[in-house]
C-alpha atoms as a PDB file:
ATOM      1  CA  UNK A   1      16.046  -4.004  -6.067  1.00  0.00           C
ATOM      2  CA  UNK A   2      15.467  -6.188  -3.072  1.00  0.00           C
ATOM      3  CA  UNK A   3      11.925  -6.376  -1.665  1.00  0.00           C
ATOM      4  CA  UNK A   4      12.939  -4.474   1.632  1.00  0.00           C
ATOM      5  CA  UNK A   5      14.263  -1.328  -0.226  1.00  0.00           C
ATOM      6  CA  UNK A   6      10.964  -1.262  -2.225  1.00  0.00           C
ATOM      7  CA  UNK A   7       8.512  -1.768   0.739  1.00  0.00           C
ATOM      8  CA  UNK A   8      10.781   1.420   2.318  1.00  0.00           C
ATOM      9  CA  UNK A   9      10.344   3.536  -1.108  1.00  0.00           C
ATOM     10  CA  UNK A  10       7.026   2.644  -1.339  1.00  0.00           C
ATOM     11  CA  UNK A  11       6.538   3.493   1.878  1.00  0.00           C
ATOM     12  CA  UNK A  12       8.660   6.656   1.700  1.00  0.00           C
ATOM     13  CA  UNK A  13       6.413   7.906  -1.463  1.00  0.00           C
ATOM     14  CA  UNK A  14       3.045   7.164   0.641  1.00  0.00           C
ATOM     15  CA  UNK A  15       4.174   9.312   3.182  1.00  0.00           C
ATOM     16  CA  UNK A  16       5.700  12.307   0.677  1.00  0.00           C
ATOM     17  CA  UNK A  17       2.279  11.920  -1.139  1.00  0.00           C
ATOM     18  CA  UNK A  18       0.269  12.119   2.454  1.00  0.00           C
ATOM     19  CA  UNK A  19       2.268  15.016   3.729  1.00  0.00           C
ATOM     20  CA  UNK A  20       1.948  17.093   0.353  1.00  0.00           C
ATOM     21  CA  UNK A  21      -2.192  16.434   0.871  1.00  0.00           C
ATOM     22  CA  UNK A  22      -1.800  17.827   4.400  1.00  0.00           C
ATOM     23  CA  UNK A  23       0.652  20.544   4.066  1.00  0.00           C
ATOM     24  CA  UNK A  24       0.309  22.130   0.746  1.00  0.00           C
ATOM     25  CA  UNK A  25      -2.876  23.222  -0.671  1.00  0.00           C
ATOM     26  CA  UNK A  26      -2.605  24.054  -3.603  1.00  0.00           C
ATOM     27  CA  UNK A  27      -1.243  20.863  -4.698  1.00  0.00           C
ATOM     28  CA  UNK A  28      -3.734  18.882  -2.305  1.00  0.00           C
ATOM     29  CA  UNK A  29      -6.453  20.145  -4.068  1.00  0.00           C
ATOM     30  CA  UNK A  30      -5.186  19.399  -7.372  1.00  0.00           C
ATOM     31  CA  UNK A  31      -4.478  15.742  -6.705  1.00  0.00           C
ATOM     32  CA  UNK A  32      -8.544  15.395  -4.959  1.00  0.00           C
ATOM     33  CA  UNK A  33      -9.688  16.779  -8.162  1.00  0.00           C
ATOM     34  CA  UNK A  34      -7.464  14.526 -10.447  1.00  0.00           C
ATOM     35  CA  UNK A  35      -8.987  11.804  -8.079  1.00  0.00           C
ATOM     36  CA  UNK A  36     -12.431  12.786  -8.115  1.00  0.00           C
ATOM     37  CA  UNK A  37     -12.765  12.786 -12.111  1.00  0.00           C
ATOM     38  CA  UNK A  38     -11.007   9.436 -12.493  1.00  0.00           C
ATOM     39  CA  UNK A  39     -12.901   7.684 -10.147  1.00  0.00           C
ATOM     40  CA  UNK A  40     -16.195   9.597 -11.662  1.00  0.00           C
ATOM     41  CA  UNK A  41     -15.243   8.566 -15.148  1.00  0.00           C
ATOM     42  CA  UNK A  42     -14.765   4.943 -13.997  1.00  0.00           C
ATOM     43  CA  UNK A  43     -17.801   4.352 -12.201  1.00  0.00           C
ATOM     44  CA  UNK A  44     -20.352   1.785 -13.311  1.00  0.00           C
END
């Protein structure tokens, strides 16, 4: 894989992933939670 086509999947995933947050809220609200609790459980 050359580094152009994965700075455009990359980019392409980052976008599916933003528009999923927006759009859909069911899902949106299950990713901020997965979110929340990692980042809770990794605090110092």
């Amino acid at each position: 894989m050359t580094l152009r086509n994965y700075l455009i999947l990359c980019a392409a995933g980052s976008l599916l992933t933003v528009l999923t947050l927006l759009l859909v809220p069911g899902i949106g609200e299950s990713i901020e939670g997965f979110l929340i609790a990692f980042l809770s459980s990794n605090a110092n």
